[in-house]
PDB file of N, CA and C in Angstrom:
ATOM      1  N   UNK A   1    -115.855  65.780  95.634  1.00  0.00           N
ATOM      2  CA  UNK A   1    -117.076  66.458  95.299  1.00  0.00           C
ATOM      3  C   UNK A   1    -117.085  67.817  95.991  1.00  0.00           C
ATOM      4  N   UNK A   2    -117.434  68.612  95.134  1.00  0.00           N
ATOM      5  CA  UNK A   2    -117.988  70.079  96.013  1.00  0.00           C
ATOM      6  C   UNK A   2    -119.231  70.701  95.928  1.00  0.00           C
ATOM      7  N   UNK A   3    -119.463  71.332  96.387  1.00  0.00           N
ATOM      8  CA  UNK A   3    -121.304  71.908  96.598  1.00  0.00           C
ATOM      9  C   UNK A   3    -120.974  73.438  96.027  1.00  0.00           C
ATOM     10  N   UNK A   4    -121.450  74.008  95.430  1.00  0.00           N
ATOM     11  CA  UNK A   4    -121.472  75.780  94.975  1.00  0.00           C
ATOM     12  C   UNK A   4    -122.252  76.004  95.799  1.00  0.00           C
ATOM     13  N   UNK A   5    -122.335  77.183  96.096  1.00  0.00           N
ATOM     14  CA  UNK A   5    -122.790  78.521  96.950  1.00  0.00           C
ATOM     15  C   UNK A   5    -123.846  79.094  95.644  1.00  0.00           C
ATOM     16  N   UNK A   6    -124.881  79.092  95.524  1.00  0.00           N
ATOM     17  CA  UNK A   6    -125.714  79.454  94.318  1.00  0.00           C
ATOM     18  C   UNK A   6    -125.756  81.206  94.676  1.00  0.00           C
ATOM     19  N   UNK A   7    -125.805  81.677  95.570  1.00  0.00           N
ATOM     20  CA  UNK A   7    -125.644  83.298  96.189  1.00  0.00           C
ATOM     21  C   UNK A   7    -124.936  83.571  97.733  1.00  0.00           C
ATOM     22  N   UNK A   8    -124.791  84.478  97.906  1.00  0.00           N
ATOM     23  CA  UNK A   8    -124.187  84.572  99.325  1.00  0.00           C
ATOM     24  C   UNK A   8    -124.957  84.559 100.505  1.00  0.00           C
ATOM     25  N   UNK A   9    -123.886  83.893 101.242  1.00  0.00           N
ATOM     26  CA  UNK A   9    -125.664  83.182 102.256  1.00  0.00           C
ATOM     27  C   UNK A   9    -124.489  82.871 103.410  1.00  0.00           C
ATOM     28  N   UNK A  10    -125.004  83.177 104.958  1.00  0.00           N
ATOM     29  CA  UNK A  10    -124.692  82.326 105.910  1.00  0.00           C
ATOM     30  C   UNK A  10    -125.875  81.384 107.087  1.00  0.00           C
ATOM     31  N   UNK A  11    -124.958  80.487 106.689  1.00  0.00           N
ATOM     32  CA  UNK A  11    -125.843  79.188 107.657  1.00  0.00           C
ATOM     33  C   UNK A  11    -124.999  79.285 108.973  1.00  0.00           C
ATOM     34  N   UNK A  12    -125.998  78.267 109.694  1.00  0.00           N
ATOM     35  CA  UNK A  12    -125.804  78.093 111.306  1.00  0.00           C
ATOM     36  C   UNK A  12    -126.364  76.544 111.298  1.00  0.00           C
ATOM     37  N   UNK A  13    -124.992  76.217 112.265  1.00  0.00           N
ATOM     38  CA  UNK A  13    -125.297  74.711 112.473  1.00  0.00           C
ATOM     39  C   UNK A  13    -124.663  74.819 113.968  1.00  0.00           C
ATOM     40  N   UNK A  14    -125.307  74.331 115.222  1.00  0.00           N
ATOM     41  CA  UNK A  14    -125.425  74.005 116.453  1.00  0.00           C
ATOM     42  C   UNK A  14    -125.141  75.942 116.618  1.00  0.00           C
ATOM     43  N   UNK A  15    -123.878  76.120 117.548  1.00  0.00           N
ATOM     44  CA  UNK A  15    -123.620  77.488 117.708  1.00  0.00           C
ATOM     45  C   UNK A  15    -122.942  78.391 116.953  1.00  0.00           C
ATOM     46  N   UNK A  16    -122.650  77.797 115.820  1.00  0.00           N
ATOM     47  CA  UNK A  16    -121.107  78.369 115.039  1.00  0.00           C
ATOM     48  C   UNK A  16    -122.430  78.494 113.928  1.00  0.00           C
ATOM     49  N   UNK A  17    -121.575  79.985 112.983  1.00  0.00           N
ATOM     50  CA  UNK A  17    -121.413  80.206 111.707  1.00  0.00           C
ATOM     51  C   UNK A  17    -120.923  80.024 110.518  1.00  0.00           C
ATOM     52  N   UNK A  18    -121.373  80.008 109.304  1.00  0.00           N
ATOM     53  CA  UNK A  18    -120.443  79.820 108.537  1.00  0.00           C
ATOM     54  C   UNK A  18    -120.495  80.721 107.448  1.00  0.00           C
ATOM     55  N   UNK A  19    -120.344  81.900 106.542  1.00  0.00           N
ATOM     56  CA  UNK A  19    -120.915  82.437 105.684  1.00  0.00           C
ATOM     57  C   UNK A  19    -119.986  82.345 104.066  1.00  0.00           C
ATOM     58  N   UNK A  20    -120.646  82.273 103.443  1.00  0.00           N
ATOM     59  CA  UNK A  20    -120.431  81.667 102.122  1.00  0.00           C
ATOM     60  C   UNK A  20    -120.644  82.887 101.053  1.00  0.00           C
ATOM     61  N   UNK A  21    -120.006  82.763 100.260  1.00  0.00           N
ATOM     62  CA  UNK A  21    -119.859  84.001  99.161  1.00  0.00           C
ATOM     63  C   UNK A  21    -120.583  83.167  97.682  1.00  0.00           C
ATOM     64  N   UNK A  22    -121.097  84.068  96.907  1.00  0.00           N
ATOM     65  CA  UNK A  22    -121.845  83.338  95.672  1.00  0.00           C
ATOM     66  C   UNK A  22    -120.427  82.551  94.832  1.00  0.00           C
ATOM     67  N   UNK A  23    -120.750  81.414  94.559  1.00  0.00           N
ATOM     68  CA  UNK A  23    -120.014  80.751  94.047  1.00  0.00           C
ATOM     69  C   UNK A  23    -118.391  80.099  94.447  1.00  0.00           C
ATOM     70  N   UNK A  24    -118.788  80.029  95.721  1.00  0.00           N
ATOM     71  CA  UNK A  24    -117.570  79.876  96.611  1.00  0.00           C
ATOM     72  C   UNK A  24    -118.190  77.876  96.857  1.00  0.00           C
ATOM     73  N   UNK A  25    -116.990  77.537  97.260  1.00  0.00           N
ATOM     74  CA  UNK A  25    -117.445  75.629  96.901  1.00  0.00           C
ATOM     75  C   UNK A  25    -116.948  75.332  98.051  1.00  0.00           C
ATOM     76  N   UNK A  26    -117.005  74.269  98.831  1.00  0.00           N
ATOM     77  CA  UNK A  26    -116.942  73.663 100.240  1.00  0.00           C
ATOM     78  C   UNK A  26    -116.626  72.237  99.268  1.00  0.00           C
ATOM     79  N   UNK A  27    -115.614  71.429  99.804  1.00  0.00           N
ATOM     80  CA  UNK A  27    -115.243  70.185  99.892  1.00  0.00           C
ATOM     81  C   UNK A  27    -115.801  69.343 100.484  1.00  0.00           C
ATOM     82  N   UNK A  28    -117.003  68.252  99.845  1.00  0.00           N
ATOM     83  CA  UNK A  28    -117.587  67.613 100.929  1.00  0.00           C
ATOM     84  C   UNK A  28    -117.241  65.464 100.857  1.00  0.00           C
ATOM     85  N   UNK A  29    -116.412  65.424 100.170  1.00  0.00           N
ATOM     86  CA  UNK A  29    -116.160  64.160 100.188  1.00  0.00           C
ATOM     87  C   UNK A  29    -114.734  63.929  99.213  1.00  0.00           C
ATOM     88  N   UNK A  30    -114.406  62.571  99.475  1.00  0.00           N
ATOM     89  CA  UNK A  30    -113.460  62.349  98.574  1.00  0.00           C
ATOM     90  C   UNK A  30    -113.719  60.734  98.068  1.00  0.00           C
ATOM     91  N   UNK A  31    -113.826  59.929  96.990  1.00  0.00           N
ATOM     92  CA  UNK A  31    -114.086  58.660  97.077  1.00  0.00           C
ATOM     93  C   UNK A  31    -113.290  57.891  96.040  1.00  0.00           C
ATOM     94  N   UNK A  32    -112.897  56.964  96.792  1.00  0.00           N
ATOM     95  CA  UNK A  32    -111.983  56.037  96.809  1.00  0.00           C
ATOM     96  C   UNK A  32    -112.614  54.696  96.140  1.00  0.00           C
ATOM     97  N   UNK A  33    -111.878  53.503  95.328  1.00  0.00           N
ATOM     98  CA  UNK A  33    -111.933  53.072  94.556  1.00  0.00           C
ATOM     99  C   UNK A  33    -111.123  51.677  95.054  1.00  0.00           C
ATOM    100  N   UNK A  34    -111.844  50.740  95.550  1.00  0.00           N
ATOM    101  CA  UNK A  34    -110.670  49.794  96.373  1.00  0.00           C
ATOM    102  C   UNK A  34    -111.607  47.860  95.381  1.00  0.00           C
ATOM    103  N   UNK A  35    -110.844  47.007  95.390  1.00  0.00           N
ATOM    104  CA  UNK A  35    -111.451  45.534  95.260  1.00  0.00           C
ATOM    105  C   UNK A  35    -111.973  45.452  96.593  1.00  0.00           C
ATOM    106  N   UNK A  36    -113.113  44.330  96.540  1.00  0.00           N
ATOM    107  CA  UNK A  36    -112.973  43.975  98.032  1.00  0.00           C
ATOM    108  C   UNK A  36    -111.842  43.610  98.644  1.00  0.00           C
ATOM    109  N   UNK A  37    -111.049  42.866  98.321  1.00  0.00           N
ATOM    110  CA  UNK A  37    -110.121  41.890  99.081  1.00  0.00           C
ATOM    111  C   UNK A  37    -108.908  42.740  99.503  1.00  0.00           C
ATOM    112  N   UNK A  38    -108.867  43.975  98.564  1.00  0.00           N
ATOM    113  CA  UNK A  38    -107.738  45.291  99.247  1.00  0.00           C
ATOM    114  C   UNK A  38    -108.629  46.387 100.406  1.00  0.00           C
ATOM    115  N   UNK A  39    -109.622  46.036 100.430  1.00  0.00           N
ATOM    116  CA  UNK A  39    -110.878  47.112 101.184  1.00  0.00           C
ATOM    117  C   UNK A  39    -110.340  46.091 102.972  1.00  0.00           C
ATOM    118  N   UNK A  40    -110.737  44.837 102.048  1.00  0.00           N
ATOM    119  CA  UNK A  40    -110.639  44.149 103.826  1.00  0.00           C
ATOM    120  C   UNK A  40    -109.284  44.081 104.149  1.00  0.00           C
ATOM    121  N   UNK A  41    -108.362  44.115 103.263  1.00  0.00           N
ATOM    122  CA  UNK A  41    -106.569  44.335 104.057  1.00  0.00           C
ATOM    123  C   UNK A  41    -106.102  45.398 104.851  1.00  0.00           C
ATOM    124  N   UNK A  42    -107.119  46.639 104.010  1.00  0.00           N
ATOM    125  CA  UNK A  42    -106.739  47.858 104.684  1.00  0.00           C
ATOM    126  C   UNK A  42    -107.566  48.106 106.289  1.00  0.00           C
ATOM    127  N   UNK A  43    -108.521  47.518 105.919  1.00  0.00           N
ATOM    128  CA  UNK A  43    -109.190  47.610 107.448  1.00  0.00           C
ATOM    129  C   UNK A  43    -108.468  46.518 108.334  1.00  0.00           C
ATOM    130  N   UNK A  44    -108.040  45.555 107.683  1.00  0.00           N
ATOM    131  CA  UNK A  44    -107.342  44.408 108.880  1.00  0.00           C
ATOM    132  C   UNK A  44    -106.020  44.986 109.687  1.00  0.00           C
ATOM    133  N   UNK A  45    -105.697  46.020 108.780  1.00  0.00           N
ATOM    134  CA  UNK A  45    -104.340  46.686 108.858  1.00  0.00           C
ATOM    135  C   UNK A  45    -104.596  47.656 110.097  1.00  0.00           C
ATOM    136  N   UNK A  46    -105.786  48.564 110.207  1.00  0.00           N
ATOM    137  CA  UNK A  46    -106.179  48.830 110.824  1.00  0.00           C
ATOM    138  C   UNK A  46    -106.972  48.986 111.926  1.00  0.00           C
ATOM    139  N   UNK A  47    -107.038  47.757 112.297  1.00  0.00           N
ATOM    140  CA  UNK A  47    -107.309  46.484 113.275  1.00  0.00           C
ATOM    141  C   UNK A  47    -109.101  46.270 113.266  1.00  0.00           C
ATOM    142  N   UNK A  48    -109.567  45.887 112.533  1.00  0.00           N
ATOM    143  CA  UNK A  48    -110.657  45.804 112.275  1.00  0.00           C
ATOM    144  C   UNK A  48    -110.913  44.666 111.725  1.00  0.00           C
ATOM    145  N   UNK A  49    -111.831  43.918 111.912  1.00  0.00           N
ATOM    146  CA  UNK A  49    -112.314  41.990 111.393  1.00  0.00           C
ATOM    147  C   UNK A  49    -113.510  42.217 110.637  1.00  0.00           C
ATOM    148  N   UNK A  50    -113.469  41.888 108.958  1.00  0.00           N
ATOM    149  CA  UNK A  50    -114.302  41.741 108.619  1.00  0.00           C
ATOM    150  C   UNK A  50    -115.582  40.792 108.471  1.00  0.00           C
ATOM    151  N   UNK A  51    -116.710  41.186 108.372  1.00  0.00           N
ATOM    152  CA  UNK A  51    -117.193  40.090 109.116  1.00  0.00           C
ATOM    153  C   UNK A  51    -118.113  39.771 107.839  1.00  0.00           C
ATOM    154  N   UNK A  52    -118.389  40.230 106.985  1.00  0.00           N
ATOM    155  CA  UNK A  52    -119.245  39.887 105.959  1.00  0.00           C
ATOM    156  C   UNK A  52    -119.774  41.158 105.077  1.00  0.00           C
ATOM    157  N   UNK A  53    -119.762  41.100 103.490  1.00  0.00           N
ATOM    158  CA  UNK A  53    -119.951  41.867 102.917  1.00  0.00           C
ATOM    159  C   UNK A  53    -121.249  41.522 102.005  1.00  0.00           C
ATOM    160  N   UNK A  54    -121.746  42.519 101.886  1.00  0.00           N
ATOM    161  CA  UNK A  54    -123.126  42.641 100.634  1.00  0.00           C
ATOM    162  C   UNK A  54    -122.835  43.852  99.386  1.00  0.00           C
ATOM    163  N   UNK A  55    -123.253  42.702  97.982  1.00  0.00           N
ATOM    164  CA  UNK A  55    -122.498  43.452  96.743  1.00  0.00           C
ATOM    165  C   UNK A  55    -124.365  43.722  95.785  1.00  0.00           C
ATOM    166  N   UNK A  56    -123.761  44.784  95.633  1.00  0.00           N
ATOM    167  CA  UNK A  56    -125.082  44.757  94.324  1.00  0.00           C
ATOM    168  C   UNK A  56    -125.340  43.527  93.072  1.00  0.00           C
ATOM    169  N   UNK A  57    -126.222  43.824  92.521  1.00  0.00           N
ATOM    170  CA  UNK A  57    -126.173  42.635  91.588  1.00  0.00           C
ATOM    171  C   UNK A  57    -124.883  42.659  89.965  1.00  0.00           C
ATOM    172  N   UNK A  58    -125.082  44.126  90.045  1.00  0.00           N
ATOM    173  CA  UNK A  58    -124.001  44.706  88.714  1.00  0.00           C
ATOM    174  C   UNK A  58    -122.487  44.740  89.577  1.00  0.00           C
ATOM    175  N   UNK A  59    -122.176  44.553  90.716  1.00  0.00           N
ATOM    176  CA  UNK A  59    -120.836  44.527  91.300  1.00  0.00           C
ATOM    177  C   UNK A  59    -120.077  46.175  91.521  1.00  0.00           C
ATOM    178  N   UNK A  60    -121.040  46.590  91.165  1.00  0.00           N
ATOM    179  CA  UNK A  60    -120.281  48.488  91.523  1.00  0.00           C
ATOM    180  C   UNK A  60    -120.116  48.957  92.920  1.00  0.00           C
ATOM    181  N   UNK A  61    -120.788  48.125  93.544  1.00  0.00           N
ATOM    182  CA  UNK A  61    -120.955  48.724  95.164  1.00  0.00           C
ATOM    183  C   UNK A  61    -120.523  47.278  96.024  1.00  0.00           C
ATOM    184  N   UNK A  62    -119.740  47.870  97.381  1.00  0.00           N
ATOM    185  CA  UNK A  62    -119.751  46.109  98.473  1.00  0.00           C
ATOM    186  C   UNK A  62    -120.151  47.892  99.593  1.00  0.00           C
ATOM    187  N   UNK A  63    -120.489  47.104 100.915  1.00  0.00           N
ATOM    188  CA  UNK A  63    -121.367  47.439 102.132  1.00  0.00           C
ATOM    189  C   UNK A  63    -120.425  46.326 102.456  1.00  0.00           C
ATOM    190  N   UNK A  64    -119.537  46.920 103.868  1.00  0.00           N
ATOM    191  CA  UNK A  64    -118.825  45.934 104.674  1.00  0.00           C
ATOM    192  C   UNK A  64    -119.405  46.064 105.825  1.00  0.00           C
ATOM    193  N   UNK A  65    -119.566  44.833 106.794  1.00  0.00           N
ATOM    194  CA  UNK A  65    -119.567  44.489 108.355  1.00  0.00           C
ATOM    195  C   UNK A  65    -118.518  44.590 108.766  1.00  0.00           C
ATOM    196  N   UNK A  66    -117.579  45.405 109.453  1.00  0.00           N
ATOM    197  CA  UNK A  66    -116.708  44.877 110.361  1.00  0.00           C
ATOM    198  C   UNK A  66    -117.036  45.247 111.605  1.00  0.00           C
ATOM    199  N   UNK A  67    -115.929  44.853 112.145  1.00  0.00           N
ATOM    200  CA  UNK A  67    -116.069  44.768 113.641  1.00  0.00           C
ATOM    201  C   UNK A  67    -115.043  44.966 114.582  1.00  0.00           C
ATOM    202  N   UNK A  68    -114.895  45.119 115.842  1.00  0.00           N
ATOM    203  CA  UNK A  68    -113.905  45.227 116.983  1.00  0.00           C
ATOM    204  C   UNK A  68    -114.135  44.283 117.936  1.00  0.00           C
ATOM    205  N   UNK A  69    -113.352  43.830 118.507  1.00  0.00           N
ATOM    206  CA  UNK A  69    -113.773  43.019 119.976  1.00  0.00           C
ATOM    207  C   UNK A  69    -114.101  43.969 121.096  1.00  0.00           C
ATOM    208  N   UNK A  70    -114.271  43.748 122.066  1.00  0.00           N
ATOM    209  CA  UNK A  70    -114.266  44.838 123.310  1.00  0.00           C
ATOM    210  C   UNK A  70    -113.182  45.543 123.847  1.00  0.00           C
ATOM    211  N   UNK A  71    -112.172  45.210 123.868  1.00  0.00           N
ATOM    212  CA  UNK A  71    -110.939  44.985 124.115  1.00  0.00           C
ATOM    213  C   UNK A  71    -110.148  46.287 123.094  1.00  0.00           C
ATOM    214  N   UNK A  72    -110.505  46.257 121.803  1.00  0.00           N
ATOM    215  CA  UNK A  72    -110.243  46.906 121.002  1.00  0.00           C
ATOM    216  C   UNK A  72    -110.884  48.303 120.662  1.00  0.00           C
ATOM    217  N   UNK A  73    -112.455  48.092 121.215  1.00  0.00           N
ATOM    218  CA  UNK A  73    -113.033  49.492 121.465  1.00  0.00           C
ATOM    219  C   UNK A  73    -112.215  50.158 121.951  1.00  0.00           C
ATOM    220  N   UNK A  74    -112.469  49.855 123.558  1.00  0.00           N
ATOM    221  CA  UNK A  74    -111.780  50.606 124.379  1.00  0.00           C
ATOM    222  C   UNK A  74    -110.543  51.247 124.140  1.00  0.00           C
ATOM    223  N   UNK A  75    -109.721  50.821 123.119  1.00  0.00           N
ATOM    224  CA  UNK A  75    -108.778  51.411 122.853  1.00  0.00           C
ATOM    225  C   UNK A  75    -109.165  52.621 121.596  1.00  0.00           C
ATOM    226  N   UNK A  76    -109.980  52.830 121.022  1.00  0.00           N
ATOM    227  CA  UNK A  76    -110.054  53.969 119.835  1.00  0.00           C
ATOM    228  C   UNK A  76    -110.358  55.199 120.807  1.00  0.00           C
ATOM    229  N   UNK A  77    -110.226  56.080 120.404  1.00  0.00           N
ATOM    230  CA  UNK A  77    -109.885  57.335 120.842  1.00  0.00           C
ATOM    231  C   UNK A  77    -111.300  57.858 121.235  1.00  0.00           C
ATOM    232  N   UNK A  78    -111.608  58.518 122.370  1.00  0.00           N
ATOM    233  CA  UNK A  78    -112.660  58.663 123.209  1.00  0.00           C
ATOM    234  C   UNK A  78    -113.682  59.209 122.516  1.00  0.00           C
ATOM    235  N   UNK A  79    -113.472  60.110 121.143  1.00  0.00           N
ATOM    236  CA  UNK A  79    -114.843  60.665 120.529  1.00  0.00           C
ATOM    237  C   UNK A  79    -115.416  59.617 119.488  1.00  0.00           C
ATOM    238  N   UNK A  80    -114.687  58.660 119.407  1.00  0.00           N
ATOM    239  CA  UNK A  80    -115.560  57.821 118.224  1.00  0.00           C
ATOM    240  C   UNK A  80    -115.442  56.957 119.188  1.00  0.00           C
ATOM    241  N   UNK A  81    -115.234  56.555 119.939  1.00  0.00           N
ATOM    242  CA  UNK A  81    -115.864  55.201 120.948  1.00  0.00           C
ATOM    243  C   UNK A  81    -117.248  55.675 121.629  1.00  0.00           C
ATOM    244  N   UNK A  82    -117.404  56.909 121.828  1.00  0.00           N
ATOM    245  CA  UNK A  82    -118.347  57.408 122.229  1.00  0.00           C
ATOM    246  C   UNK A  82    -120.034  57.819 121.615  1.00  0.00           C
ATOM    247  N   UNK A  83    -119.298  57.874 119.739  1.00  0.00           N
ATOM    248  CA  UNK A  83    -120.597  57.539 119.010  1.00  0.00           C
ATOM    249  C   UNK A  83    -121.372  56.409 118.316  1.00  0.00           C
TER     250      UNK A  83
END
């Protein structure tokens, strides 16, 4: 997905700038397309325990629980253990 720049404009977010030209596009996602049962391999792969999922009623969407032990926190890298 990308967002257009409807005119030229710069924003400010915390201390930094960013300035944008009319019709200039920023990349703001990419989305991926998985079954459940390949969603929870790839996270197991990546050491993560799933712990329970919730699906819409039409099946287009799953919302996963997973999880880490303590043990396993401590090991992810200090800026996302930290949020």
């Amino acid at each position: 997905m990308h967002l257009v720049s409807k005119r030229k404009q710069t924003i400010k977010l915390a201390d930094e700038s960013y300035a944008f030209e009319q019709g200039e596009t920023i990349h703001t996602e990419n989305s991926y397309k998985y079954t459940t049962a390949k969603f929870q391999q790839l996270a197991q792969r990546a050491g993560w325990h799933p712990r329970m999922v919730w699906r819409d009623r039409q099946g287009l969407f799953d919302v996963h629980y997973l999880s880490l032990n303590a043990d396993e926190l401590h090991q992810l890298p200090q800026q996302i253990a930290a949020s």
